[in-house]
Structure formats: structure tokens, C-alpha cells
Protein backbone atom coordinates (compact mmCIF):
# COMPACT_ATOMS: atom_id res chain seq x y z
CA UNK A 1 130.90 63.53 88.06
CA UNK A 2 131.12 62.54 84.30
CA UNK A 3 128.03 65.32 83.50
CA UNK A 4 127.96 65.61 79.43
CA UNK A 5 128.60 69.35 78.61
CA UNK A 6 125.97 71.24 77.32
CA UNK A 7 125.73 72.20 73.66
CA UNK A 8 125.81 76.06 72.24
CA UNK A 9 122.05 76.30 71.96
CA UNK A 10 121.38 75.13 75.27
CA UNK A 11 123.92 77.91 76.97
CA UNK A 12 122.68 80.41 74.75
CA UNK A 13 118.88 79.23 76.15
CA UNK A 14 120.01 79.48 79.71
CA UNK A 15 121.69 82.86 78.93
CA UNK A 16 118.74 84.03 77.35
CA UNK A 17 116.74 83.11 80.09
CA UNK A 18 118.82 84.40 83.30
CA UNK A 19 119.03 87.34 81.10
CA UNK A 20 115.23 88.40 81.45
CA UNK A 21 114.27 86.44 84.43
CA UNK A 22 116.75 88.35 86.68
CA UNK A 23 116.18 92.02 85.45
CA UNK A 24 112.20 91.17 85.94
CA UNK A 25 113.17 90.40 89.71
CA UNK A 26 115.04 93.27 89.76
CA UNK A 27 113.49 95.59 89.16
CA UNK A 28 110.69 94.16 90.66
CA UNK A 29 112.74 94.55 93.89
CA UNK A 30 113.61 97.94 93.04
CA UNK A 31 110.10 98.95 92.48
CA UNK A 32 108.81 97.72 96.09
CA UNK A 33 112.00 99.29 97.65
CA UNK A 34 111.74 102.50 95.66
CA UNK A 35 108.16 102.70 97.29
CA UNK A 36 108.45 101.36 100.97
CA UNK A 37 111.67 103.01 101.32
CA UNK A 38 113.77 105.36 99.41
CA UNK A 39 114.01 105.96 95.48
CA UNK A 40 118.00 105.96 95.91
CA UNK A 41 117.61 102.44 98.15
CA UNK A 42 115.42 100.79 95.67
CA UNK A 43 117.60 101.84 92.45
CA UNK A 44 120.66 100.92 94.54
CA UNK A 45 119.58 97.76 95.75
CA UNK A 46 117.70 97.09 92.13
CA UNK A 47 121.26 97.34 90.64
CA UNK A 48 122.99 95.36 93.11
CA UNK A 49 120.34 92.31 92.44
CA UNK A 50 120.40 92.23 88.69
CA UNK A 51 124.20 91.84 89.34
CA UNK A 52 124.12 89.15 91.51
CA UNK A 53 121.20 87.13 90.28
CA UNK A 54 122.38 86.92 86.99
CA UNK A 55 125.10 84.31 87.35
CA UNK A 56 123.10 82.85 90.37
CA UNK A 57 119.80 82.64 88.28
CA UNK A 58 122.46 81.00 85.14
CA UNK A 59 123.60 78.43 87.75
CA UNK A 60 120.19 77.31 88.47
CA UNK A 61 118.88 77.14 85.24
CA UNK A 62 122.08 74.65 84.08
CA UNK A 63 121.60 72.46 86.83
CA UNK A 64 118.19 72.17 86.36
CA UNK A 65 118.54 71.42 82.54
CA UNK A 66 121.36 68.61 83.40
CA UNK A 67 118.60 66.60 85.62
């Protein structure tokens, strides 16, 4: 795959982006836990997905702007 790279702006536009989308989800996530479940489960949990979808959510975004 000969894929050009992408320029500065354009990582610093998909950082910017994975960098609200996944705290919205989140804590979102930790919200709905928090309530159906436990306070200490949701903020766990919360945590745990803000890590993760970060770099996932980063992924996505640069594949999708190479299309």
C-alpha cells in the first residue's frame, strides 16, 4: 500500500478529534454505569474506556480521512 502520509494539520485534526469524541463516550459510559450499577464500576469502567478508545477512535478517524 503506497498510502500518502498525512500532513501535521491533519494529525493534529484527528488528535483533536479522538481527543473529545472519546472522553464524551466515556464518560457517557461511566454515567449509565455509575447509575445502573455501582459509582466505583462506572468510574472504573469510564477510565478504562477513555483509555482504550482513544487510540482506537485515532485509528478510525485516519482511515477514514485516507478514503
Amino acid at each position: 500500500m503506497t498510502d500518502e502520509p498525512l500532513s501535521p494539520k491533519r494529525q493534529g485534526q484527528i488528535a483533536t478529534l479522538a481527543g473529545f469524541i472519546a472522553p464524551l463516550i466515556g464518560i457517557l459510559l461511566m454515567v449509565i454505569l455509575a447509575l445502573a450499577v455501582d459509582v466505583v464500576v462506572g468510574i472504573i469502567v469510564g477510565a478504562i474506556a477513555v483509555l482504550v478508545l482513544v487510540p482506537v477512535t485515532q485509528r478510525l478517524l485516519k482511515r477514514r480521512s485516507r478514503s
